[in-house]
Protein backbone atom coordinates (compact mmCIF):
# COMPACT_ATOMS: atom_id res chain seq x y z
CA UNK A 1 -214.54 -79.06 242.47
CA UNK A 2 -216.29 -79.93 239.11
CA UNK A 3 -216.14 -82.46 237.01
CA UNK A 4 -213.57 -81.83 234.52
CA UNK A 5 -211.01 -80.97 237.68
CA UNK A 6 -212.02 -84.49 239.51
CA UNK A 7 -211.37 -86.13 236.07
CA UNK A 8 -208.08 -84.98 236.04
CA UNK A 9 -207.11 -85.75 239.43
CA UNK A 10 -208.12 -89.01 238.91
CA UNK A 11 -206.05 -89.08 235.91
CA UNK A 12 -202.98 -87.52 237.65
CA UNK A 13 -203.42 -90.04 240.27
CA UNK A 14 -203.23 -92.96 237.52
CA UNK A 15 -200.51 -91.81 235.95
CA UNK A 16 -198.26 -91.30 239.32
CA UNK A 17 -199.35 -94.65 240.58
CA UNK A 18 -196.99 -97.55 239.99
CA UNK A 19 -198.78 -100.79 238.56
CA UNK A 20 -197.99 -103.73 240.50
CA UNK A 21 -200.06 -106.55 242.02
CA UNK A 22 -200.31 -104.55 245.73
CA UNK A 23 -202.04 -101.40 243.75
CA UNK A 24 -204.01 -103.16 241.14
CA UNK A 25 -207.20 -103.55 242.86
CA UNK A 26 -206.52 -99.48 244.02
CA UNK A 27 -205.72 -98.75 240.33
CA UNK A 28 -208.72 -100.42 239.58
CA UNK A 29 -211.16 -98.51 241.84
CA UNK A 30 -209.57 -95.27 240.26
CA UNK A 31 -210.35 -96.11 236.48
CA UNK A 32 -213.87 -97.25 237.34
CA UNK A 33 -214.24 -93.90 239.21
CA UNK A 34 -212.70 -92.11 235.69
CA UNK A 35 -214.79 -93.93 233.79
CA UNK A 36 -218.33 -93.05 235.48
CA UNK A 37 -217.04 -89.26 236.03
CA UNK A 38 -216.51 -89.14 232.00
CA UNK A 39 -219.84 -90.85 231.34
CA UNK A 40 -221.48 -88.16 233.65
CA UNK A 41 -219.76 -85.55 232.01
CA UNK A 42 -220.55 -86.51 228.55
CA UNK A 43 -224.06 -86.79 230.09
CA UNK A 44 -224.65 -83.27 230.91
CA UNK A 45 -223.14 -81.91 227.71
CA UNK A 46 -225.20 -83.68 225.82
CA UNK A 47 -228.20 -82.55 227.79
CA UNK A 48 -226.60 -78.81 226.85
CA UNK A 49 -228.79 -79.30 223.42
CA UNK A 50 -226.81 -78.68 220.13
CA UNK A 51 -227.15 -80.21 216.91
CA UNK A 52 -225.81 -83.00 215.49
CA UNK A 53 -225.06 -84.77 212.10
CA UNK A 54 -228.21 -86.65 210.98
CA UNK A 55 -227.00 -89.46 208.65
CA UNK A 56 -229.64 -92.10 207.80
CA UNK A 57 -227.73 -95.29 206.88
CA UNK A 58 -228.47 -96.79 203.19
CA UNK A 59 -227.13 -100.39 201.42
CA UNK A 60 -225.35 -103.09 202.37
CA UNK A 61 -222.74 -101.55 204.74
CA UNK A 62 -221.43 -98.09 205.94
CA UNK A 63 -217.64 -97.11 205.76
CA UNK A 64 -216.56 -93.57 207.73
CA UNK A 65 -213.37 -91.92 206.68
CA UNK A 66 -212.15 -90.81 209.50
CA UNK A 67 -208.93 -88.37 209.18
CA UNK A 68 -207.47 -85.17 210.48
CA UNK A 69 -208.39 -81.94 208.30
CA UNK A 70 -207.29 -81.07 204.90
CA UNK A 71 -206.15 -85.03 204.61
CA UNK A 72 -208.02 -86.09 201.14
CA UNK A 73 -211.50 -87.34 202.48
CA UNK A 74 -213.60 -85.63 200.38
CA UNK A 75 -211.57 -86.17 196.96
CA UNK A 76 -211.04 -89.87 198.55
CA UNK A 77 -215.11 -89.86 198.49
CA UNK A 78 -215.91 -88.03 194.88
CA UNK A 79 -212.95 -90.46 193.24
CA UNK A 80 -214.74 -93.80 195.17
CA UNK A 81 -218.67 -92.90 194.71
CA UNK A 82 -221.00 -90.45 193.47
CA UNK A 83 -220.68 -88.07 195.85
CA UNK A 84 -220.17 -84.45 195.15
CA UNK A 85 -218.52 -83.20 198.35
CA UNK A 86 -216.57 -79.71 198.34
CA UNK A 87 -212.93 -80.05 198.15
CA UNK A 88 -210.07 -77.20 198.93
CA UNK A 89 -206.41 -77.08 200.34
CA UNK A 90 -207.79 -75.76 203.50
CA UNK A 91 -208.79 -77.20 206.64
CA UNK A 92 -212.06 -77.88 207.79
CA UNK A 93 -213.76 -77.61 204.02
CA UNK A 94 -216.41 -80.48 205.18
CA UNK A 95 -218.73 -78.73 207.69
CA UNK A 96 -220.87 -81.58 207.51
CA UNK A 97 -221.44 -84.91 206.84
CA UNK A 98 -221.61 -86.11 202.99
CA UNK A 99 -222.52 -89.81 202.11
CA UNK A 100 -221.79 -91.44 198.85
CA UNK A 101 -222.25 -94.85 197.36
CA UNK A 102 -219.60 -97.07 196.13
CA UNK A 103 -220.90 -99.86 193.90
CA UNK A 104 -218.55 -103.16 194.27
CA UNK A 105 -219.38 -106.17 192.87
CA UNK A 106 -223.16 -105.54 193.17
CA UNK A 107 -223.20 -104.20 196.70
CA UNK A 108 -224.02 -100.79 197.57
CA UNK A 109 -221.41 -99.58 200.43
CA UNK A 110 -222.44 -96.26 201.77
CA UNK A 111 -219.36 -93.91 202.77
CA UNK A 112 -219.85 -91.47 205.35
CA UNK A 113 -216.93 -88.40 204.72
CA UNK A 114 -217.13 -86.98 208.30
CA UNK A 115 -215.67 -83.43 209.24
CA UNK A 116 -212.28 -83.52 210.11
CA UNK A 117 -211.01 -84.86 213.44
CA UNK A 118 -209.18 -83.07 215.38
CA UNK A 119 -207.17 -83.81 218.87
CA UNK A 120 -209.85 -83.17 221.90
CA UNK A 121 -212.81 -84.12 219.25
CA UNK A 122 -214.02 -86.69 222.18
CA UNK A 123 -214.13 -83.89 224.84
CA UNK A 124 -216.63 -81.40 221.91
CA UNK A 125 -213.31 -79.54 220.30
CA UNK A 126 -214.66 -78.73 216.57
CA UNK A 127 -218.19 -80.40 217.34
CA UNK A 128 -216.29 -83.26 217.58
CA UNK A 129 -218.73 -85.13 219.95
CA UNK A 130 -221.13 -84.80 216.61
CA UNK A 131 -218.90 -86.75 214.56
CA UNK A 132 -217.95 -89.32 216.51
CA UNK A 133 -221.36 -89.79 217.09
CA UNK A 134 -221.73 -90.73 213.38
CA UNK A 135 -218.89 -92.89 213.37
CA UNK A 136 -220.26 -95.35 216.05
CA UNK A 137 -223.09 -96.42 213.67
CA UNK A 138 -220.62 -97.90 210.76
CA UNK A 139 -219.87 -100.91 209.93
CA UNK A 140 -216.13 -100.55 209.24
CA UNK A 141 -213.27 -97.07 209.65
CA UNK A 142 -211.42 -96.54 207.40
CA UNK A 143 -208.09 -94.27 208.55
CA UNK A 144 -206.86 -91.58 206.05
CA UNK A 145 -203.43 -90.67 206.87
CA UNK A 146 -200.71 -88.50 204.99
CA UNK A 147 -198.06 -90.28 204.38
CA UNK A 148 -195.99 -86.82 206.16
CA UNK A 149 -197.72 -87.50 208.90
CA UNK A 150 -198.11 -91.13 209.56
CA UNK A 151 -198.44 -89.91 213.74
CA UNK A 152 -201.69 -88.80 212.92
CA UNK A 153 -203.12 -92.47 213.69
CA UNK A 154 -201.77 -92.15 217.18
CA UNK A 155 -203.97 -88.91 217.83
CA UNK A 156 -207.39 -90.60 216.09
CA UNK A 157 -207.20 -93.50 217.50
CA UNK A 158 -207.17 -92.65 220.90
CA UNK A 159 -209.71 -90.22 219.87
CA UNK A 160 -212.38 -93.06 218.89
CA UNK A 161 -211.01 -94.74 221.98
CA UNK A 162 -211.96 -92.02 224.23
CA UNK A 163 -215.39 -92.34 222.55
CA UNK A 164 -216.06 -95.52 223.36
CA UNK A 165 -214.77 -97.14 219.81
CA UNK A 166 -212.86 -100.18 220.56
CA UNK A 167 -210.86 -101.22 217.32
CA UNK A 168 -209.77 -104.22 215.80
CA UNK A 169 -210.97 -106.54 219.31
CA UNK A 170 -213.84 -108.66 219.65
CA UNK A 171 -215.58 -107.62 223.25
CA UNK A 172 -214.17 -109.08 226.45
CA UNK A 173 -215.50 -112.08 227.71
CA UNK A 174 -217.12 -110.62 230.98
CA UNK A 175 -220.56 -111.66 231.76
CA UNK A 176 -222.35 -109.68 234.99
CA UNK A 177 -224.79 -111.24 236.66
CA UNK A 178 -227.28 -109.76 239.76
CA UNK A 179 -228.10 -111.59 242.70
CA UNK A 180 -230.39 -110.67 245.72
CA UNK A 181 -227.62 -111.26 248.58
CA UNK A 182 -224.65 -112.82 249.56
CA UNK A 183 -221.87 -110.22 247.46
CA UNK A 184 -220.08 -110.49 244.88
CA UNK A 185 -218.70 -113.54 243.79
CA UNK A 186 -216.02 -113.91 241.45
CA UNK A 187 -215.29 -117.06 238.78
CA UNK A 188 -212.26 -116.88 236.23
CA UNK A 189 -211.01 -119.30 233.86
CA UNK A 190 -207.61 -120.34 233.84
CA UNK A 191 -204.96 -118.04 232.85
CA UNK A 192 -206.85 -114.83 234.23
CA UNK A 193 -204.34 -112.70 236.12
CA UNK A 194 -206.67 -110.34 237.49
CA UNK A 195 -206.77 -111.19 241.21
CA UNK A 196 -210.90 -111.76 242.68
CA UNK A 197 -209.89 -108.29 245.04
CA UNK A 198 -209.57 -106.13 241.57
CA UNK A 199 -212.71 -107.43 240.15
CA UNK A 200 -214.92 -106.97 243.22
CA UNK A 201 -213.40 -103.65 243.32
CA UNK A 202 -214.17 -102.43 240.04
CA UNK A 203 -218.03 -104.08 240.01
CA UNK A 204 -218.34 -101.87 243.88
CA UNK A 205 -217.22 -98.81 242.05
CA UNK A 206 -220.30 -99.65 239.33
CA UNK A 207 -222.59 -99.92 241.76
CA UNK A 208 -222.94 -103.68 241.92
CA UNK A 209 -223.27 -104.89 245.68
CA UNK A 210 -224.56 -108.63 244.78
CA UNK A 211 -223.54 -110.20 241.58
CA UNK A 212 -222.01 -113.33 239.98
CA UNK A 213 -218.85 -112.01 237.85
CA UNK A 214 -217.67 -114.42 235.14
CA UNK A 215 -214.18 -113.46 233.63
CA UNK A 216 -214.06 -116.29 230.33
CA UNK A 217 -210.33 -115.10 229.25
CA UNK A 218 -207.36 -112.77 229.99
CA UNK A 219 -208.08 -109.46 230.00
CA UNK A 220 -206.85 -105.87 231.52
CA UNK A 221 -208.39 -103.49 233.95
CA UNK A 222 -209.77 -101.65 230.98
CA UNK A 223 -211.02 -104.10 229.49
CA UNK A 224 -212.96 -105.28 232.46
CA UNK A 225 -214.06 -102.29 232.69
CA UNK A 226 -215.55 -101.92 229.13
CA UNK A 227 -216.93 -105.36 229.87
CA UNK A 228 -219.15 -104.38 233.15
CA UNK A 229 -220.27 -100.85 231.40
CA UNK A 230 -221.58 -102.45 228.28
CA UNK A 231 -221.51 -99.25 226.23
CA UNK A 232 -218.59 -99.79 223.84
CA UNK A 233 -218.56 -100.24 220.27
CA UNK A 234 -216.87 -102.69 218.81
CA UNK A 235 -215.27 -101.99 214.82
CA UNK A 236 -213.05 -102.90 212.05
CA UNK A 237 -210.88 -101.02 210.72
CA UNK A 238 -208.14 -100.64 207.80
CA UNK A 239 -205.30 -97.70 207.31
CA UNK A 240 -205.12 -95.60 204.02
CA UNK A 241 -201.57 -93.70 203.71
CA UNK A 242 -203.07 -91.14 201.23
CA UNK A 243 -200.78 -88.62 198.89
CA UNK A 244 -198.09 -91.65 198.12
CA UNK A 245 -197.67 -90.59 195.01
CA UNK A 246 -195.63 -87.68 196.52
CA UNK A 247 -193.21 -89.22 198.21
CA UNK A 248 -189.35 -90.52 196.91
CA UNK A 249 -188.45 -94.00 197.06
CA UNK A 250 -185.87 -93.73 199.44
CA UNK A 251 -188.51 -91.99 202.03
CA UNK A 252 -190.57 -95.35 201.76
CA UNK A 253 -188.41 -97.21 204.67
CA UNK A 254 -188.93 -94.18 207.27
CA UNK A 255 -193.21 -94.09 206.63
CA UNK A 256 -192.83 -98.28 206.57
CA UNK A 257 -191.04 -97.73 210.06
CA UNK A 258 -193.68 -95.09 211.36
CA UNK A 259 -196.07 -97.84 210.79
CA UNK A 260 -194.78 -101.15 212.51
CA UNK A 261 -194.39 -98.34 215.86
CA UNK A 262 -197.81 -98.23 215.44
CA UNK A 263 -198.54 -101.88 215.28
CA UNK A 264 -199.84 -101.45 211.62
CA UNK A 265 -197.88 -104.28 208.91
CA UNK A 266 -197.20 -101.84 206.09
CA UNK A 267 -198.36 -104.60 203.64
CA UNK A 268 -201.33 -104.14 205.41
CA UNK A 269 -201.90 -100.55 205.29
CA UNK A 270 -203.07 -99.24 201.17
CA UNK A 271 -200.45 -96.53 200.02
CA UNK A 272 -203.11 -94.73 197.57
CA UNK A 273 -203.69 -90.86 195.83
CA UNK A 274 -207.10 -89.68 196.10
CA UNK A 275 -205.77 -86.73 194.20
CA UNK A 276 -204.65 -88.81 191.06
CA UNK A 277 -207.26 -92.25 191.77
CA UNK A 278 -204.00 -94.37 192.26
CA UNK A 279 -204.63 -97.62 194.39
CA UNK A 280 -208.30 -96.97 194.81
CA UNK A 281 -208.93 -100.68 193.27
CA UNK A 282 -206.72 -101.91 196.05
CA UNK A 283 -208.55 -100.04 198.64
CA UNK A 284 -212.16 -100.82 197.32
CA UNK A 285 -211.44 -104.53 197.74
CA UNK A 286 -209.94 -104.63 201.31
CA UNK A 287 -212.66 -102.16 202.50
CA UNK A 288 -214.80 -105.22 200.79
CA UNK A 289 -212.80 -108.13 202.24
CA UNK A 290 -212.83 -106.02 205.76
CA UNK A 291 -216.90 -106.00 205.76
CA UNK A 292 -217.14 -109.60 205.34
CA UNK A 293 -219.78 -109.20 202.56
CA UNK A 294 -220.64 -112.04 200.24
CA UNK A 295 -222.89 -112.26 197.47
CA UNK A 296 -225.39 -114.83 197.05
CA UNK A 297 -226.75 -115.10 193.31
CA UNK A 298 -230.60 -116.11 193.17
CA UNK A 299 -232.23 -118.68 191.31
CA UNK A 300 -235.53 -117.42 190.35
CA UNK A 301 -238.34 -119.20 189.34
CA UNK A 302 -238.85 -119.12 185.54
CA UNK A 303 -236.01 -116.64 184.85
CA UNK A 304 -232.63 -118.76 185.90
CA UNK A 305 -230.35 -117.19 188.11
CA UNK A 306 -229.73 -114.00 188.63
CA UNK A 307 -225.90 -112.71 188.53
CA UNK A 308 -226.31 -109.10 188.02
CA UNK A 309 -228.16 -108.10 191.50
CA UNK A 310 -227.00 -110.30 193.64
CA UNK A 311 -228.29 -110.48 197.12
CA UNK A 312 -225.83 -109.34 199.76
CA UNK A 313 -225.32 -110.70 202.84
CA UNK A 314 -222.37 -111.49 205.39
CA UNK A 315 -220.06 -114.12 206.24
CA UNK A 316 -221.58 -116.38 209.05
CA UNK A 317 -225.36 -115.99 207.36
CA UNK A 318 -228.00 -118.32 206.59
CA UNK A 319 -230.66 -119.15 204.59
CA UNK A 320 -233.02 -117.48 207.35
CA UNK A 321 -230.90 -114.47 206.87
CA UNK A 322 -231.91 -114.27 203.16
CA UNK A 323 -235.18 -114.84 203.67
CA UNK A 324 -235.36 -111.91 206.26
CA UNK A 325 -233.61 -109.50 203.57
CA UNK A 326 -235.61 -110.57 200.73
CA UNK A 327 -238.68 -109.50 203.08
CA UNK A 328 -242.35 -110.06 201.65
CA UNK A 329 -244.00 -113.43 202.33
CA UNK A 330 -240.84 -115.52 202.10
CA UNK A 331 -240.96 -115.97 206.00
CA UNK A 332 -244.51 -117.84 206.57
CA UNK A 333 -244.19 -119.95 203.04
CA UNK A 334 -240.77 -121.04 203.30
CA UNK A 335 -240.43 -125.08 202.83
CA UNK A 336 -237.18 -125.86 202.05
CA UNK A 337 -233.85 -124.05 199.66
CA UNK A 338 -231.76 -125.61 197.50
CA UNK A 339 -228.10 -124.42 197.18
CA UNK A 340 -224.88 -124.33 194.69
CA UNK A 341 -221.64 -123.34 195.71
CA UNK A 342 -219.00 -123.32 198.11
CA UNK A 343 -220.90 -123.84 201.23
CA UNK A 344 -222.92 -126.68 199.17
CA UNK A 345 -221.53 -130.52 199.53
CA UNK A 346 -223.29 -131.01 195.85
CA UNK A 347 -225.73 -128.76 192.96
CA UNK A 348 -228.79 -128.54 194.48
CA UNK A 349 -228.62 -129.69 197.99
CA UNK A 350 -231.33 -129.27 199.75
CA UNK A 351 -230.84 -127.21 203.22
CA UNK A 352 -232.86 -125.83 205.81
CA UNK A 353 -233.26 -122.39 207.67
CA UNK A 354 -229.64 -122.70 209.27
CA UNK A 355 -227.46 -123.46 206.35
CA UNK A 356 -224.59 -121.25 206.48
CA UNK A 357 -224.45 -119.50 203.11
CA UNK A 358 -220.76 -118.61 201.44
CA UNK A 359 -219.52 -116.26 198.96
CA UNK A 360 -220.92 -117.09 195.26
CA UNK A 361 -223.63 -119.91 196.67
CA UNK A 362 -226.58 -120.10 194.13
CA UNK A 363 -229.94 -119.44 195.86
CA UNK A 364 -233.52 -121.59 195.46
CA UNK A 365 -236.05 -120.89 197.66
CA UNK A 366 -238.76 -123.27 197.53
CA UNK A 367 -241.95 -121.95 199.10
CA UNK A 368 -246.01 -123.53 199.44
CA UNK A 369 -248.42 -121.39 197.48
């Protein structure tokens, strides 16, 4: 029996099996066996050789449309940046991948127009494997959905899940230790429903014989499983309903239905047209919001400060984070900085490596000669 036939046996099996507390731990041993089969597979077909899409990343952050074909990606890209990438009313018009560069508010955020995705991309249909390859490196996905066919989402995102792309979820809290004897141990904070039988017999199916297994939080069988294979990607992501402009008012409720099935608010989601560059302000802002970027204005030496490049980092970063970006000898002469702004309790307080920088801080770097 090959692969592809165990894999769905396995999958059969899952499906016909009940889930209750007496199968859990057998449940368990199944999906950990799924889930080394598929990395084996994926394995040998990448060995197979074939091309893929080559996309060196450039600016601040990367965005990947990701969408079915014939949805609007590439006009979505030429209307956003300064891309030039073909356009028709015919599927699969992007053969490759085309980066542009949207300028917003002094950042440069690359977007990556990937080929269109199509159901079975994770398993190689349409060179699929290629793309989704591309779309593990960025930053943040951004959905393109017609607003016909809002079901779309359902078939992409469990696409990017099959690839490894967890969305929208911070990774579990599972931490694996190795050990030299005595098994494996189990430790579980409060709340955690998975029984110590499940966990030991997921880690056995991964090959662990001797660990220490802490579980931190409640979390699934999958997402134990993500937890002790270490291979996921975790990403942001927003929802673009794209040809709104087409539809009639009254149609509005049914697509705003479509959505909350999906778990998606519709004041969340951006209703735009790529076609006639209607809500692209809209969507340019969230995709900003979504990256967490922030723009730190700096005060140079003998020339003031400096609002027209500004320096972008994101949320959470420090002064030793600017210092890294701004590169050169900034590093081995730093003394002390001086900041302005929100994350500043007064003008010109002076803060070390590990102040925590905020949107619209003013920047002084104070360095020896």
């Amino acid at each position: 029996m090959g692969l592809e036939e165990e894999i769905q046996e396995l999958e059969d099996e899952i499906a016909s099996t009940p889930y209750n507390k007496s199968t859990e731990a057998h449940i368990g041993r199944l999906k950990s066996k799924l889930a080394e089969k598929k990395e084996k597979l994926e394995q040998q077909a990448s060995s197979g050789g074939g091309g893929g899409y080559g996309v060196e990343k450039h600016g601040d952050a990367t965005v990947a449309l990701v969408g079915f074909p014939s949805v609007g990606k590439s006009t979505l890209l030429n209307a956003l940046t300064n891309a030039e990438s073909e356009t028709g009313a015919y599927e699969f018009t992007t053969l490759d991948v085309y980066p542009g560069m949207l300028k917003h508010k002094g950042a440069n955020i690359q977007i990556l127009d990937v080929p269109g995705l199509i159901e079975g991309a994770a398993g190689g249909r349409g060179g699929g494997k290629e793309v989704l390859s591309v779309v593990r490196t960025a930053d943040l996905i951004v959905f393109l959905i017609s607003v016909f066919e809002i079901d779309q989402y359902d078939r992409l995102s469990e696409e990017l899940y099959k690839n490894k792309i967890r969305l929208d979820q911070d990774p579990p809290w599972v931490n694996v230790r190795k050990k030299g004897k005595d098994g494996i141990s189990v430790n579980t904070a409060t709340g955690v429903e998975l029984d110590d039988e499940t966990v030991k017999a997921v880690l056995r199916e991964h090959g662990y014989v001797n660990a220490d297994v802490t579980i931190g939080e409640q979390i699934d069988i999958d997402q134990l499983i993500d937890g002790v294979m270490d291979n996921r990607v975790y990403l942001p992501s927003l929802v673009a309903i794209n040809k709104a402009d087409l539809i009639e008012p009254d149609y509005l409720p049914k697509v705003e239905d479509e959505l909350r099935e999906r778990d998606i608010d519709p004041d969340e989601a951006i209703f735009i047209s790529a076609e006639e560059e209607k809500g692209l302000d809209s969507l340019t802002e969230r995709i900003w919001e979504e990256l967490g970027l922030i723009r730190i204005y700096m005060d140079k030496p003998g020339r003031g400060v400096d609002r027209e490049e500004p320096l972008i980092l994101r949320e959470g970063d420090t002064v030793d984070d600017a210092c890294e970006k701004l590169g050169g000898s900034f590093d081995e002469r730093f003394r002390f900085a001086r900041v302005t702004g929100p994350s500043a309790k007064h003008d010109e307080q002076q803060v070390g490596r590990d102040h925590e920088l905020a949107d619209e801080d003013i920047l002084r770097i104070v360095a020896n000669r």
